[in-house]
N, C-alpha and C. Protein backbone atom coordinates (compact mmCIF):
# COMPACT_ATOMS: atom_id res chain seq x y z
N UNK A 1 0.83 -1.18 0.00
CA UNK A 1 0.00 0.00 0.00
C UNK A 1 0.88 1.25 0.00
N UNK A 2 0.55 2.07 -0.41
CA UNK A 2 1.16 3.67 -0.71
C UNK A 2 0.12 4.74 -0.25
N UNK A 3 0.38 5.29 0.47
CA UNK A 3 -0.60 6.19 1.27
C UNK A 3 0.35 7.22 1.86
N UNK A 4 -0.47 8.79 1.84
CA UNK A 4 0.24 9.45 2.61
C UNK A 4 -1.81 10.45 3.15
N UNK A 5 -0.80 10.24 4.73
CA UNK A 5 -2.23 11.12 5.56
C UNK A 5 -1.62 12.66 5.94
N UNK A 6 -2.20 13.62 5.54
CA UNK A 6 -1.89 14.75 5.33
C UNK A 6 -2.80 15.80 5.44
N UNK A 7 -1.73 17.33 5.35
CA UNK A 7 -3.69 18.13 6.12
C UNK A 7 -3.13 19.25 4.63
N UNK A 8 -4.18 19.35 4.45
CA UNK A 8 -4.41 19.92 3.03
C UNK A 8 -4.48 21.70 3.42
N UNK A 9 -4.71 21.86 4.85
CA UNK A 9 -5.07 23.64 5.47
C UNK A 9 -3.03 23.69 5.60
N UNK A 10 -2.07 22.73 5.81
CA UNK A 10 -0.84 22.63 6.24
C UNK A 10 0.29 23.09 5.40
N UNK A 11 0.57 24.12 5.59
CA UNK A 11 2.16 25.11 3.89
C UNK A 11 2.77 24.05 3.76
N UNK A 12 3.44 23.40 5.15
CA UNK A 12 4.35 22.13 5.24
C UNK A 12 4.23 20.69 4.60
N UNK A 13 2.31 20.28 5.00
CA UNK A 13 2.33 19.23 4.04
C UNK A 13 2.43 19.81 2.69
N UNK A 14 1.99 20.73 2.05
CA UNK A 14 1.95 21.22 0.80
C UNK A 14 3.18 21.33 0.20
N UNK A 15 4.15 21.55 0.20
CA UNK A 15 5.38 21.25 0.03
C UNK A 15 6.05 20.48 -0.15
N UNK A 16 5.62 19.59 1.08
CA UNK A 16 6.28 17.77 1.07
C UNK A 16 5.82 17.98 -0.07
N UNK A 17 4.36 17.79 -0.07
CA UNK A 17 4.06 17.12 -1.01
C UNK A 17 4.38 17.08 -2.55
N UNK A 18 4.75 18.47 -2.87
CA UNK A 18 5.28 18.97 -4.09
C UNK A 18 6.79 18.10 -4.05
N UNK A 19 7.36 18.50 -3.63
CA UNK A 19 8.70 17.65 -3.22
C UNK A 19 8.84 16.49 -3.76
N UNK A 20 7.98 15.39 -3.09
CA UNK A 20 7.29 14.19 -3.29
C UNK A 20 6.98 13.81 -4.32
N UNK A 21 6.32 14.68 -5.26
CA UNK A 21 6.05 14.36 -6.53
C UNK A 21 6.74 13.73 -7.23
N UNK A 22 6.65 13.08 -8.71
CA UNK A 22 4.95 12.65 -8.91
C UNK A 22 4.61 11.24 -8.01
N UNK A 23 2.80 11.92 -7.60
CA UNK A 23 2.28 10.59 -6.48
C UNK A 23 1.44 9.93 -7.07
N UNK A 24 1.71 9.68 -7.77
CA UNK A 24 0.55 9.20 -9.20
C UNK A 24 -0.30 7.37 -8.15
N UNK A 25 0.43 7.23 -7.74
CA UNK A 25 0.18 5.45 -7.05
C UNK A 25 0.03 5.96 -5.97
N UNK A 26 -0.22 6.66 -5.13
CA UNK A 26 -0.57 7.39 -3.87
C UNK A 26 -2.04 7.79 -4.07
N UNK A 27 -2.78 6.98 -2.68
CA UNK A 27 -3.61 7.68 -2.25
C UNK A 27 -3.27 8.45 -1.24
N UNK A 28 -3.90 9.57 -1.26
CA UNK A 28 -3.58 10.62 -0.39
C UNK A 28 -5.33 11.03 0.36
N UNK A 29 -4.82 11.31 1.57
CA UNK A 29 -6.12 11.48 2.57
C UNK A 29 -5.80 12.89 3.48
N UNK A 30 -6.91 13.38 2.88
CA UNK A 30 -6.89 15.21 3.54
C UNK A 30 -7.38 14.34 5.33
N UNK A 31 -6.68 14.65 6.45
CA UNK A 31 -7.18 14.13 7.61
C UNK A 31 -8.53 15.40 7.95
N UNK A 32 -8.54 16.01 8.06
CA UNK A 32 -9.47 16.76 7.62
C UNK A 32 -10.86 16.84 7.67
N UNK A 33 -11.12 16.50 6.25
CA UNK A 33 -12.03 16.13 5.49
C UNK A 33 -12.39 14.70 5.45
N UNK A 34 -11.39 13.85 5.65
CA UNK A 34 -11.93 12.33 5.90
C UNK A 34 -10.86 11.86 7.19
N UNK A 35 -11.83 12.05 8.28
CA UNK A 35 -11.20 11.48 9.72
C UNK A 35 -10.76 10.27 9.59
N UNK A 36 -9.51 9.71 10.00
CA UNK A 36 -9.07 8.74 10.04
C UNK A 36 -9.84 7.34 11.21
N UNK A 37 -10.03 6.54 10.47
CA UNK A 37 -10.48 5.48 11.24
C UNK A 37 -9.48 5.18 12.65
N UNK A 38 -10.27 4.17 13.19
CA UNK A 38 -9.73 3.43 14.36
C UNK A 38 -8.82 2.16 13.58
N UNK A 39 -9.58 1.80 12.43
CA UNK A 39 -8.37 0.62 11.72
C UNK A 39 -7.10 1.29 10.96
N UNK A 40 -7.33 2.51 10.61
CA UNK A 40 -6.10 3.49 10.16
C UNK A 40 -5.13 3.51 10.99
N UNK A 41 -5.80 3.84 12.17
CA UNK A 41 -4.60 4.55 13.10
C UNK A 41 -4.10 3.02 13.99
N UNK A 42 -4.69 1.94 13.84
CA UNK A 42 -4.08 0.76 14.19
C UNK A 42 -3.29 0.34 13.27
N UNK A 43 -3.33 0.46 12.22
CA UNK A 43 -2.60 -0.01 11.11
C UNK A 43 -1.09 0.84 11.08
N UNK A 44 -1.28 2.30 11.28
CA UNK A 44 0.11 2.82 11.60
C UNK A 44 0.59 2.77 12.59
N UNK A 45 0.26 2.41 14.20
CA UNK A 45 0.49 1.71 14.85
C UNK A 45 1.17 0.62 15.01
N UNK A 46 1.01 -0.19 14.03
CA UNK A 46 1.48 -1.48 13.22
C UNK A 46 2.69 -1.56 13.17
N UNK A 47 2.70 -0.47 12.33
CA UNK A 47 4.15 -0.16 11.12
C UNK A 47 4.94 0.97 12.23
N UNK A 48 4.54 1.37 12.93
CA UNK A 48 5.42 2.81 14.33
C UNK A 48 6.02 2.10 15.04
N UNK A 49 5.07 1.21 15.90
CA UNK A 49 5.71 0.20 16.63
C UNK A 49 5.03 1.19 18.10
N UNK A 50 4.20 2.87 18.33
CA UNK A 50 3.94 2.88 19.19
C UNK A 50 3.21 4.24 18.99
N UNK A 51 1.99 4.31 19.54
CA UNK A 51 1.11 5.57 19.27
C UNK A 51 1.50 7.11 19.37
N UNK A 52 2.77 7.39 20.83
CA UNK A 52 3.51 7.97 20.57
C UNK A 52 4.24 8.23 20.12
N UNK A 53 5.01 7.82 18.55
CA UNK A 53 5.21 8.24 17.55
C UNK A 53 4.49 8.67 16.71
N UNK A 54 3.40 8.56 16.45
CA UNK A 54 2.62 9.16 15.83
C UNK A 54 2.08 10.75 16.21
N UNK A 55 1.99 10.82 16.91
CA UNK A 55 1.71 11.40 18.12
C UNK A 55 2.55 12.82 18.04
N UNK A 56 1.41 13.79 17.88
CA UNK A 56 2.61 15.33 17.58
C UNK A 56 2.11 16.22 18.86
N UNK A 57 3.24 16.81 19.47
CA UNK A 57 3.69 17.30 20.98
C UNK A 57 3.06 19.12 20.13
N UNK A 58 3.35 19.05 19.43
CA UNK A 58 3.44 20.45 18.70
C UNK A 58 2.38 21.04 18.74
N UNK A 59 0.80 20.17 18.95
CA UNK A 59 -0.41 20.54 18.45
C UNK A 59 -1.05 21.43 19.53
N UNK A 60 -1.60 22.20 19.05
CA UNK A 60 -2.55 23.25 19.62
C UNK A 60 -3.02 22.69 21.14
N UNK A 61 -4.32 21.65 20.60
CA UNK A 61 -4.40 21.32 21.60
C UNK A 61 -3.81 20.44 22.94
N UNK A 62 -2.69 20.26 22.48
CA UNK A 62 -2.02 19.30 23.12
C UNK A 62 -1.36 20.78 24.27
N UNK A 63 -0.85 21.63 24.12
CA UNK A 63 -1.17 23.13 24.84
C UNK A 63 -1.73 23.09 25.63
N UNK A 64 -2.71 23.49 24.68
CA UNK A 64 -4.34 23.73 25.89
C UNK A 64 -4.74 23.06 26.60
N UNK A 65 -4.30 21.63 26.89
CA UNK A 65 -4.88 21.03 27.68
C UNK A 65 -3.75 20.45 28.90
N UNK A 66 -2.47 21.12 28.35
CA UNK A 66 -1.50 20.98 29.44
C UNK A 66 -1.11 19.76 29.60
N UNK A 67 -1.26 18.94 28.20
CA UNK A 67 -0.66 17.69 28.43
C UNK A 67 0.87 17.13 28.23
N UNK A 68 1.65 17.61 28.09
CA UNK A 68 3.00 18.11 28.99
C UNK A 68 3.10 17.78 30.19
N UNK A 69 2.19 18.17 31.11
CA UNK A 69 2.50 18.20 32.63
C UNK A 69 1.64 17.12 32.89
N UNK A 70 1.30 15.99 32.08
CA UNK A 70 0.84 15.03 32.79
C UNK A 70 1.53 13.55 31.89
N UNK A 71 1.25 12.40 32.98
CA UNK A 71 1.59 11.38 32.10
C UNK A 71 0.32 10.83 30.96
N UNK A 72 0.94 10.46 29.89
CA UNK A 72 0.20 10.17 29.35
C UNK A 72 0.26 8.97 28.69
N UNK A 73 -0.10 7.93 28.45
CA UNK A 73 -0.05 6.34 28.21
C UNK A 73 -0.33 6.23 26.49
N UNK A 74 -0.02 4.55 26.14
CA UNK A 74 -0.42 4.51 24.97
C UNK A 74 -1.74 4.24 24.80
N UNK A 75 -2.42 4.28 25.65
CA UNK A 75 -3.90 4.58 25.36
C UNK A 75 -4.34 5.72 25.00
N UNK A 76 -3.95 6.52 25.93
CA UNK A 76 -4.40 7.79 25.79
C UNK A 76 -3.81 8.53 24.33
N UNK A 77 -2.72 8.01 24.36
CA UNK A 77 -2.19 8.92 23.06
C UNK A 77 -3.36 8.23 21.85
N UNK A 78 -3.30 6.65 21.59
CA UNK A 78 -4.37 6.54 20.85
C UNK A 78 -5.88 7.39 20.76
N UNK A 79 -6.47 7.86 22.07
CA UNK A 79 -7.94 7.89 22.27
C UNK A 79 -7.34 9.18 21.75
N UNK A 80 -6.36 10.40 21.72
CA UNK A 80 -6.13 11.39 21.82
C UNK A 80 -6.51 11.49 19.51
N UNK A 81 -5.80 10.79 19.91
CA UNK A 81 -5.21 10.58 17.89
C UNK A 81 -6.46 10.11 17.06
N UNK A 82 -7.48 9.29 18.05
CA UNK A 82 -8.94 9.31 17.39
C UNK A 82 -9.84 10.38 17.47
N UNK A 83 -9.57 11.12 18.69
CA UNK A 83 -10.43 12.10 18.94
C UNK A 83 -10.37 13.57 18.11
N UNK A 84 -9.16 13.77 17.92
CA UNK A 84 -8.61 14.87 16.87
C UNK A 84 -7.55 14.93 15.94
N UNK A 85 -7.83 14.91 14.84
CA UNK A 85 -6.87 14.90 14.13
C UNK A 85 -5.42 15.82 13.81
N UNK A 86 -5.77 17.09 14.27
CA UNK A 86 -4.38 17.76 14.72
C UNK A 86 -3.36 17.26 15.72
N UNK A 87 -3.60 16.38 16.15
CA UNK A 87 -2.80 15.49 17.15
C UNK A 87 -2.01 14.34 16.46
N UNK A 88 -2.28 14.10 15.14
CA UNK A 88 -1.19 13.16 14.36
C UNK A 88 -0.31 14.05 14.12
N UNK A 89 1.06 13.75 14.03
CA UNK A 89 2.33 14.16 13.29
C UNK A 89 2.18 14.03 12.30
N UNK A 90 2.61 15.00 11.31
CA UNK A 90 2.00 14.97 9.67
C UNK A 90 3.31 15.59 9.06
N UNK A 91 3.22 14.88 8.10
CA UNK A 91 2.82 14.08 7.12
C UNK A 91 2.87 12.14 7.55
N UNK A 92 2.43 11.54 7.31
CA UNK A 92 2.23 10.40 7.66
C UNK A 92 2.66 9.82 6.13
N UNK A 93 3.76 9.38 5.84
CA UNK A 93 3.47 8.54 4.52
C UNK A 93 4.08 6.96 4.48
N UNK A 94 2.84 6.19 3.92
CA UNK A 94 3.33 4.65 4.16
C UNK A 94 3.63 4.18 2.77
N UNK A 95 4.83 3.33 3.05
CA UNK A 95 5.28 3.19 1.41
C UNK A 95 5.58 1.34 1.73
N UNK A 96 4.26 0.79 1.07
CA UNK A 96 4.56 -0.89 1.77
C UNK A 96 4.51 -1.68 2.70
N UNK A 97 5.58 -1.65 3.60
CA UNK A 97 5.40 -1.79 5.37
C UNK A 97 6.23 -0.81 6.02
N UNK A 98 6.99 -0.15 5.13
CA UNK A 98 7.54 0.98 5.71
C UNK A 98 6.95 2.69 6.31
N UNK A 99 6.54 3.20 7.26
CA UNK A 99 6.15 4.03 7.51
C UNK A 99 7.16 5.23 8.24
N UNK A 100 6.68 6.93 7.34
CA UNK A 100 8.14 8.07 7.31
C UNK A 100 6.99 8.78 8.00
N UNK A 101 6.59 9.50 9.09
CA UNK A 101 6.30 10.31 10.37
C UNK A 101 6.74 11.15 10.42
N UNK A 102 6.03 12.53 10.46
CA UNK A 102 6.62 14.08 10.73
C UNK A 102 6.95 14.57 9.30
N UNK A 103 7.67 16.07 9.63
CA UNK A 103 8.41 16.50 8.64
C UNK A 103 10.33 17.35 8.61
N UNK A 104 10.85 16.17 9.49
CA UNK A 104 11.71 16.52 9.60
C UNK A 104 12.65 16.18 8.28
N UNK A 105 13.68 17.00 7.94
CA UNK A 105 14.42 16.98 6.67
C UNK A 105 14.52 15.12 6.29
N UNK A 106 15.60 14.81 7.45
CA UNK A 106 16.02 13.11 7.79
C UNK A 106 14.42 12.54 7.22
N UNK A 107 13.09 12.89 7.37
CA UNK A 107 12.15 11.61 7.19
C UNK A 107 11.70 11.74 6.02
N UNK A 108 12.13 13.17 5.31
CA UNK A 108 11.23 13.30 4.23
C UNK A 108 12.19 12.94 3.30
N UNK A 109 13.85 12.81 3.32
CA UNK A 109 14.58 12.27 2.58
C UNK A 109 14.79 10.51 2.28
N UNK A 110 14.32 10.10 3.62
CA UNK A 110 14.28 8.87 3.58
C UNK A 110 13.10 8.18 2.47
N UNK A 111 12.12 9.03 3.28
CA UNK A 111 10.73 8.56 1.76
C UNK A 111 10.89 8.84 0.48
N UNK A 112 11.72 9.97 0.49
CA UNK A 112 11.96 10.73 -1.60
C UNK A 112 12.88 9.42 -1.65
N UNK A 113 13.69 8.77 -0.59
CA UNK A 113 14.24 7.95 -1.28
C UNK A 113 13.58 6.34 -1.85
N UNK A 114 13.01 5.96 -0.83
CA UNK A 114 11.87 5.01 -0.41
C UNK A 114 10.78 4.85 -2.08
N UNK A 115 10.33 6.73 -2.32
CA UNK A 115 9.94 6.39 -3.03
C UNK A 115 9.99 6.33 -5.01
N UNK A 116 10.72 7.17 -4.50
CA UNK A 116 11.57 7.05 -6.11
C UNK A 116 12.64 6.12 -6.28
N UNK A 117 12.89 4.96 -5.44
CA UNK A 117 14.01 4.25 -5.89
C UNK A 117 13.35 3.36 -6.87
């Protein structure tokens, strides 16, 4: 499978994504506009190896609710990651069984490589 989960309101995914190009064998999913399932986010789960990787510290609400100053489990990060979708690390792109998380330089080079080889 070839998939990348991405927020279409995001400069950053927009970019990857240009970058990335051409995604011609990519489905691509505005998180957005089509909320990610409970079998989605188990499935990258799968391939992470743990919900907190998925899992972005960066998000708004993750702020506002001062979750920083508390512990937080791999449950919770799951229930967190179903409940809102600004709480995934994005860009999400799965290439096979391999899955590239975030948008740090290192992950997005690994996938341009991943996927143009």
């Amino acid at each position: 499978m070839k998939k990348i989960y991405y927020l279409s309101t995001c400069d950053t995914c927009k970019r990857i994504l240009k970058e990335l190009a051409p995604l011609d064998d990519f489905l691509l999913q505005d998180i957005k506009t089509e909320l990610m399932t409970k079998s989605q986010i188990e499935e990258m789960y799968n391939l992470a190896g743990s919900y907190e990787a998925l899992f972005s510290k960066r998000a708004r609400l993750y702020k506002e609710r001062n979750l920083g100053a508390k512990e937080v489990t791999e449950a919770d990060f799951k229930a967190l990651l179903l409940e809102h979708y600004t709480f995934l690390k994005r860009p999400v792109i799965i290439v096979d069984t391999t899955i590239f998380i975030g948008n740090s330089k290192k992950v997005i080079a690994g996938a341009k490589e991943k996927i143009h080889a």
